[in-house]
PDB file of N, CA and C in Angstrom:
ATOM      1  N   UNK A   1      54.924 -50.806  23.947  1.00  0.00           N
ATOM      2  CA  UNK A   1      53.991 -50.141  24.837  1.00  0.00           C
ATOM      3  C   UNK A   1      53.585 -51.102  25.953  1.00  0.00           C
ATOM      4  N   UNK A   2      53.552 -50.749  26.975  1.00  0.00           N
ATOM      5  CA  UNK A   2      53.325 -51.809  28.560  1.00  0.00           C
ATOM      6  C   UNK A   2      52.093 -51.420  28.513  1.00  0.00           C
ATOM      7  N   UNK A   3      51.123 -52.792  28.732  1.00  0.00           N
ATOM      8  CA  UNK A   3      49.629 -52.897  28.514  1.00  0.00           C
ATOM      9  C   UNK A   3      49.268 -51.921  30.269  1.00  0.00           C
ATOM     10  N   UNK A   4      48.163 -51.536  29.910  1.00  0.00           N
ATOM     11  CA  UNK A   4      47.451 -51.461  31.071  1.00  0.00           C
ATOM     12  C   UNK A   4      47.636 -51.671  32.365  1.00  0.00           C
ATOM     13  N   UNK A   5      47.738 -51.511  33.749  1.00  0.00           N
ATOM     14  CA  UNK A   5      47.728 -52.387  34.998  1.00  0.00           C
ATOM     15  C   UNK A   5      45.893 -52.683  35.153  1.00  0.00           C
ATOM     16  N   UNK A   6      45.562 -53.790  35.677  1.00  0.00           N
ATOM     17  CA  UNK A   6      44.173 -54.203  36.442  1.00  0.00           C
ATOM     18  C   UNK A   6      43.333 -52.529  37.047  1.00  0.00           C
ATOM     19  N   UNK A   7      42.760 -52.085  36.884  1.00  0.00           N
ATOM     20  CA  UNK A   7      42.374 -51.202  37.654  1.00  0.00           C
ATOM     21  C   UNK A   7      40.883 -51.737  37.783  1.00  0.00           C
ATOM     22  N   UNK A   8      40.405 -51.201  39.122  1.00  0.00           N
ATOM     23  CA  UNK A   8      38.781 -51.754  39.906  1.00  0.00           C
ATOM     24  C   UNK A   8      38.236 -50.030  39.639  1.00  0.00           C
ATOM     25  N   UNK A   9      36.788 -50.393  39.214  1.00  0.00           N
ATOM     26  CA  UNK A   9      35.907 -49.558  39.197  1.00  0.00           C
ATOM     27  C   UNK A   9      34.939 -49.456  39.773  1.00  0.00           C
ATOM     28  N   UNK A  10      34.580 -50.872  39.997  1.00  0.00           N
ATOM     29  CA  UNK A  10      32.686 -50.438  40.730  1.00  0.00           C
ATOM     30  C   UNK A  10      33.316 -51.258  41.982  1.00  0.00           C
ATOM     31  N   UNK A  11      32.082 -51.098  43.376  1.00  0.00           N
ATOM     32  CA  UNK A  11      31.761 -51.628  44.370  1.00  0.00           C
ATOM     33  C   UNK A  11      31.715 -53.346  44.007  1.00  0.00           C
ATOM     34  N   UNK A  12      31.562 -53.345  42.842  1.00  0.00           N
ATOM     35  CA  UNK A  12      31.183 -54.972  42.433  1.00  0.00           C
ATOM     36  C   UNK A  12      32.563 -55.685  41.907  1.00  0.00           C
ATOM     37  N   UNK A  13      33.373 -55.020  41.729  1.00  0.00           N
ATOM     38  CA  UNK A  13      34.714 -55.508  41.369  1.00  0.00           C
ATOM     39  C   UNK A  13      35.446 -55.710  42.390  1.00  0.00           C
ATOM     40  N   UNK A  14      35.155 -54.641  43.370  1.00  0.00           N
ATOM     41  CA  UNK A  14      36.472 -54.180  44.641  1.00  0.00           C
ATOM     42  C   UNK A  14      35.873 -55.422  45.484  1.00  0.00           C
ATOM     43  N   UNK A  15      34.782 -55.692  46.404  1.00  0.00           N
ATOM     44  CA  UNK A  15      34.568 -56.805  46.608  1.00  0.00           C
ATOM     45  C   UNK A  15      34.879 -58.429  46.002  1.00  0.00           C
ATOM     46  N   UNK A  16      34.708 -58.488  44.616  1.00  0.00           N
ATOM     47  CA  UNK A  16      34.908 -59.795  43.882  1.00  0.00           C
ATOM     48  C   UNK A  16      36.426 -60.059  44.168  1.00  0.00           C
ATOM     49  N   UNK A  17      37.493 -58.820  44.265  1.00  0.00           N
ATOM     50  CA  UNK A  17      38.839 -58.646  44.055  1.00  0.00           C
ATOM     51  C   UNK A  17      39.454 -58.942  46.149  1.00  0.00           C
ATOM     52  N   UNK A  18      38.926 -58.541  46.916  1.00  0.00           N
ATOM     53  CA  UNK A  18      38.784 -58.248  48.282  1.00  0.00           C
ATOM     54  C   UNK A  18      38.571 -59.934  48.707  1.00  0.00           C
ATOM     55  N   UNK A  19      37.635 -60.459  48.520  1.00  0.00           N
ATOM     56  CA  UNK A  19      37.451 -62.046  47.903  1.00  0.00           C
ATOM     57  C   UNK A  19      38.452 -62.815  47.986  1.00  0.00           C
ATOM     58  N   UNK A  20      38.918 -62.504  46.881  1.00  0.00           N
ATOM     59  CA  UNK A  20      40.268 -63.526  46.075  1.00  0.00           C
ATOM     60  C   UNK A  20      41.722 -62.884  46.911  1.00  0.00           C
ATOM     61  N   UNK A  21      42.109 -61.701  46.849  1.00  0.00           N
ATOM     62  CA  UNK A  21      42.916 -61.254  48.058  1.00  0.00           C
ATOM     63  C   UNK A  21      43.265 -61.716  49.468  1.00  0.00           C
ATOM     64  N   UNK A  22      41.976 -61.733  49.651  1.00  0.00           N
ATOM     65  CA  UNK A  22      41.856 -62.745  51.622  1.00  0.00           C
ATOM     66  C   UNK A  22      42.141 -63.734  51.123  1.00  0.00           C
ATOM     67  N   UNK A  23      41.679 -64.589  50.779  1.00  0.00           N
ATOM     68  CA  UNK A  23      41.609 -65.958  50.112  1.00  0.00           C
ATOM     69  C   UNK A  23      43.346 -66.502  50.837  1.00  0.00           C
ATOM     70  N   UNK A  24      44.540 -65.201  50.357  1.00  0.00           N
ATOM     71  CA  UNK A  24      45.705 -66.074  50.217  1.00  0.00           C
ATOM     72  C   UNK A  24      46.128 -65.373  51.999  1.00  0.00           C
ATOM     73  N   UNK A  25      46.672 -65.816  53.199  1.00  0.00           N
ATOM     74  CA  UNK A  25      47.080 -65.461  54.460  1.00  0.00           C
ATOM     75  C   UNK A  25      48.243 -64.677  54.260  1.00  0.00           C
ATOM     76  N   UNK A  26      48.729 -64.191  53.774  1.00  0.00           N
ATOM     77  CA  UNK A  26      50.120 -63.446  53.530  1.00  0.00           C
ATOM     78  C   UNK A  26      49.272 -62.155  53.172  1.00  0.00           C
ATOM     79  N   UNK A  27      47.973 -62.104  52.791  1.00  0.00           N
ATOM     80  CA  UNK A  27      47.522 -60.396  52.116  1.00  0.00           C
ATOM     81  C   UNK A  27      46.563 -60.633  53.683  1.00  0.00           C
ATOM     82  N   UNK A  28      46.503 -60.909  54.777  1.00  0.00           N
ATOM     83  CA  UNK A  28      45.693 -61.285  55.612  1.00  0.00           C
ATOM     84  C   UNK A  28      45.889 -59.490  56.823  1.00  0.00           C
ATOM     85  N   UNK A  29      45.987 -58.367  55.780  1.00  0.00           N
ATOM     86  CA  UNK A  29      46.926 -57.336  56.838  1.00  0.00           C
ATOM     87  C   UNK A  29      45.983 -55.915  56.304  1.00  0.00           C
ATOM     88  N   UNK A  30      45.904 -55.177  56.925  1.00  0.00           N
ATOM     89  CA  UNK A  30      45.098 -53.825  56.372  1.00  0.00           C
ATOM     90  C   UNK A  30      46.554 -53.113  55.647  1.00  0.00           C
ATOM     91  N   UNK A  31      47.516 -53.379  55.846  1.00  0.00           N
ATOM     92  CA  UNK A  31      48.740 -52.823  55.070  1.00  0.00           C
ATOM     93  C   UNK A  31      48.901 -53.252  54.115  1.00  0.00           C
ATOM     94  N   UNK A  32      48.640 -54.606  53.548  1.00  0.00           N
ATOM     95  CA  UNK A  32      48.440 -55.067  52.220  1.00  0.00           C
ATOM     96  C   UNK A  32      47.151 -55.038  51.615  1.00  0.00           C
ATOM     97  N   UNK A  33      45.640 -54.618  51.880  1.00  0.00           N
ATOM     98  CA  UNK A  33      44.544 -54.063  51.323  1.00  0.00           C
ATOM     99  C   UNK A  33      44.860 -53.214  51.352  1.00  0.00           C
ATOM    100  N   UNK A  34      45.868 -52.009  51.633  1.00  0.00           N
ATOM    101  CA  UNK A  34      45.732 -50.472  51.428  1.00  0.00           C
ATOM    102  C   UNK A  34      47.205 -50.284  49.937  1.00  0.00           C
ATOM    103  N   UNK A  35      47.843 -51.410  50.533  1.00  0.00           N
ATOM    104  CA  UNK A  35      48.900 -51.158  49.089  1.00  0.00           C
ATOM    105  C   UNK A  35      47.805 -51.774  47.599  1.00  0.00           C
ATOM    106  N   UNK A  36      47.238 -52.851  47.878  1.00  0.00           N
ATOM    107  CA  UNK A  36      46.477 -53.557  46.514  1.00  0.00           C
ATOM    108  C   UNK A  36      45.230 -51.836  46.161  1.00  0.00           C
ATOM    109  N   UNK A  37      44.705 -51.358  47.486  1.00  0.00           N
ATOM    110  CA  UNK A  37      44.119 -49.826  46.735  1.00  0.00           C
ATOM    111  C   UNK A  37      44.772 -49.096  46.050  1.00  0.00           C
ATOM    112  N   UNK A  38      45.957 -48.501  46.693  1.00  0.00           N
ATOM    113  CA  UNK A  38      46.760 -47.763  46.099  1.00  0.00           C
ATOM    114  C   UNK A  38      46.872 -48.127  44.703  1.00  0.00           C
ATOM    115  N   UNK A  39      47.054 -49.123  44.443  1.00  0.00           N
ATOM    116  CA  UNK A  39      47.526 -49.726  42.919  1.00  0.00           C
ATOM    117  C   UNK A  39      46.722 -49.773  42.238  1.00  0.00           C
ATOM    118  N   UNK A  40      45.469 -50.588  42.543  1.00  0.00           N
ATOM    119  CA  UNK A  40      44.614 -50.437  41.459  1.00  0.00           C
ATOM    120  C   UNK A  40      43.034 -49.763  41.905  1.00  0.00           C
ATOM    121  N   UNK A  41      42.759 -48.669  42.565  1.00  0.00           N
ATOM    122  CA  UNK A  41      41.600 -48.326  42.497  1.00  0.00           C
ATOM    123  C   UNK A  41      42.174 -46.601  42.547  1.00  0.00           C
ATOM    124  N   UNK A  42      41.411 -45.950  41.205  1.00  0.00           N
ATOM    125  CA  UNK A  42      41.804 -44.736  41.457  1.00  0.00           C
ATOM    126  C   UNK A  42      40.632 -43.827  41.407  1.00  0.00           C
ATOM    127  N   UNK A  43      38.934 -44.243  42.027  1.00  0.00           N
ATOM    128  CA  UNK A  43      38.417 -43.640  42.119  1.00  0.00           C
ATOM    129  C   UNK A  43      38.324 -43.521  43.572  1.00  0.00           C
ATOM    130  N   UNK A  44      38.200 -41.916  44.287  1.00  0.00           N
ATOM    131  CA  UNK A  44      37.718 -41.842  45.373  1.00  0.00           C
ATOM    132  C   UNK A  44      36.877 -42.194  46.142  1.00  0.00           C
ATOM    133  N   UNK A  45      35.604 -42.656  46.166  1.00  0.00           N
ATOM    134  CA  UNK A  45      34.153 -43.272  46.539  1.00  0.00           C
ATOM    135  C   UNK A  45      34.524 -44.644  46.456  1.00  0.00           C
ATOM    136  N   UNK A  46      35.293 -45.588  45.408  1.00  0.00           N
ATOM    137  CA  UNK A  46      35.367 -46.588  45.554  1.00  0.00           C
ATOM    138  C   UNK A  46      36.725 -46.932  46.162  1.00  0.00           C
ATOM    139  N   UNK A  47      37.991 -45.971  46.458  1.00  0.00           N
ATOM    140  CA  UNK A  47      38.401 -46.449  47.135  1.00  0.00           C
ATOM    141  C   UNK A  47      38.386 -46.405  49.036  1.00  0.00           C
ATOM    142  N   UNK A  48      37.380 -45.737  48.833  1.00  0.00           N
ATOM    143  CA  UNK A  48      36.872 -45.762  50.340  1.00  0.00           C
ATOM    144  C   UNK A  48      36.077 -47.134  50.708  1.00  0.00           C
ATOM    145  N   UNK A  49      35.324 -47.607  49.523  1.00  0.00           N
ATOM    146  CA  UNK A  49      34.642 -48.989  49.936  1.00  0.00           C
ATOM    147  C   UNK A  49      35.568 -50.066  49.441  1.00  0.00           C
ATOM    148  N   UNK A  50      36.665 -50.028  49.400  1.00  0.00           N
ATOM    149  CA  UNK A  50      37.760 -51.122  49.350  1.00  0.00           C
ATOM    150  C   UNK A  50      38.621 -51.067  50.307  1.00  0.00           C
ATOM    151  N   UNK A  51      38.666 -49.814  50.805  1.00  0.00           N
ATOM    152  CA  UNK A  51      39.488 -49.973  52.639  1.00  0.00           C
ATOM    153  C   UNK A  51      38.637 -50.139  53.629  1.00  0.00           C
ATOM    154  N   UNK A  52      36.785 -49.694  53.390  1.00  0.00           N
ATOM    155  CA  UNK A  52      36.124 -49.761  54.521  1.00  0.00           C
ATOM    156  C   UNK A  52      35.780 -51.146  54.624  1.00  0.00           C
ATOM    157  N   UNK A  53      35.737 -51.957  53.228  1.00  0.00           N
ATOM    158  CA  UNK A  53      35.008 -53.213  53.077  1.00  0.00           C
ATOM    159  C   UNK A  53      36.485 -54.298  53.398  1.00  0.00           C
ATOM    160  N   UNK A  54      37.329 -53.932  52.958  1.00  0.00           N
ATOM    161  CA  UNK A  54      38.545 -54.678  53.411  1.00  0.00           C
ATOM    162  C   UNK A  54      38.780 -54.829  54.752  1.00  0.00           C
ATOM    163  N   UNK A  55      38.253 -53.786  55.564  1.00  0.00           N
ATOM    164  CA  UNK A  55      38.336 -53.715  56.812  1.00  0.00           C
ATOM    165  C   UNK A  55      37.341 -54.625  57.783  1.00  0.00           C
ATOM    166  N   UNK A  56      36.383 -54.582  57.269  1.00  0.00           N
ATOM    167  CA  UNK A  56      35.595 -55.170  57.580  1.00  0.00           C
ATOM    168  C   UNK A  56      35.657 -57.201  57.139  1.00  0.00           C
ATOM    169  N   UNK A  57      35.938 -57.234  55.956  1.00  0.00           N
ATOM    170  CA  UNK A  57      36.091 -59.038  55.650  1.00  0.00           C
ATOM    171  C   UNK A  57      37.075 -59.264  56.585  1.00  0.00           C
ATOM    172  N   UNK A  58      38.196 -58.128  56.809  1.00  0.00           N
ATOM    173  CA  UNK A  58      39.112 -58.939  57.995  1.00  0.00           C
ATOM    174  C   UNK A  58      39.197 -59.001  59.175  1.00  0.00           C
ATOM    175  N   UNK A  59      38.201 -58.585  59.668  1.00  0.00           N
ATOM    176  CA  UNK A  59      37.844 -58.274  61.137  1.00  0.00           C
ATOM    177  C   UNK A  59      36.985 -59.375  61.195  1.00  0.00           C
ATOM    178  N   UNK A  60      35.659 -60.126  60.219  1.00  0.00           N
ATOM    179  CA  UNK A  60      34.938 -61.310  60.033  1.00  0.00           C
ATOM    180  C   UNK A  60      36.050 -62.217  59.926  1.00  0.00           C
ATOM    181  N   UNK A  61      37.088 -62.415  59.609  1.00  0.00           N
ATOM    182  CA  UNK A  61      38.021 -63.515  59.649  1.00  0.00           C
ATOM    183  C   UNK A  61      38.516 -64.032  60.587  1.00  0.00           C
ATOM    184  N   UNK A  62      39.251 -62.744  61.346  1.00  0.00           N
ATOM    185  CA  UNK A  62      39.792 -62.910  62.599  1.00  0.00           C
ATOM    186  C   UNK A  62      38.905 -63.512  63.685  1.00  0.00           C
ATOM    187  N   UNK A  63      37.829 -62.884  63.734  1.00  0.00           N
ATOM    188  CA  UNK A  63      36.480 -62.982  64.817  1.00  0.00           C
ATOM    189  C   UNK A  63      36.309 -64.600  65.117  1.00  0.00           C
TER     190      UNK A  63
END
C-alpha cells in the first residue's frame, strides 16, 4: 500500500509550507506554487490562500 502524499490543511500549514518552498530559487515562479497547490492542498478556501499568499511572498521577494 503507497503511504499517503503530504497534504496542507489549515492557513497555518500552507504558509509554514510557502516558507520553505521560496526558501529554494528554482520554486521562485507562480507556476511552481500553483503545481505544489495542485498536489497537495485539496481544500477550496485554503487553496485560494496558498495561491493568493504565494502570490504575494513573491512579489515581497522580487520588490
Amino acid at each position: 500500500m503507497d503511504p499517503q502524499p503530504f497534504t496542507i490543511d489549515t492557513e497555518a500549514q500552507a504558509q509554514t509550507y510557502l516558507t520553505d518552498l521560496l526558501n529554494n530559487p528554482k520554486n521562485r515562479s507562480m507556476s511552481e506554487i500553483a503545481r505544489h497547490c495542485a498536489l497537495r492542498v485539496r481544500n477550496p478556501k485554503i487553496k485560494a490562500f496558498f495561491l493568493t499568499e504565494g502570490a504575494k511572498m513573491l512579489a515581497e521577494m522580487k520588490a
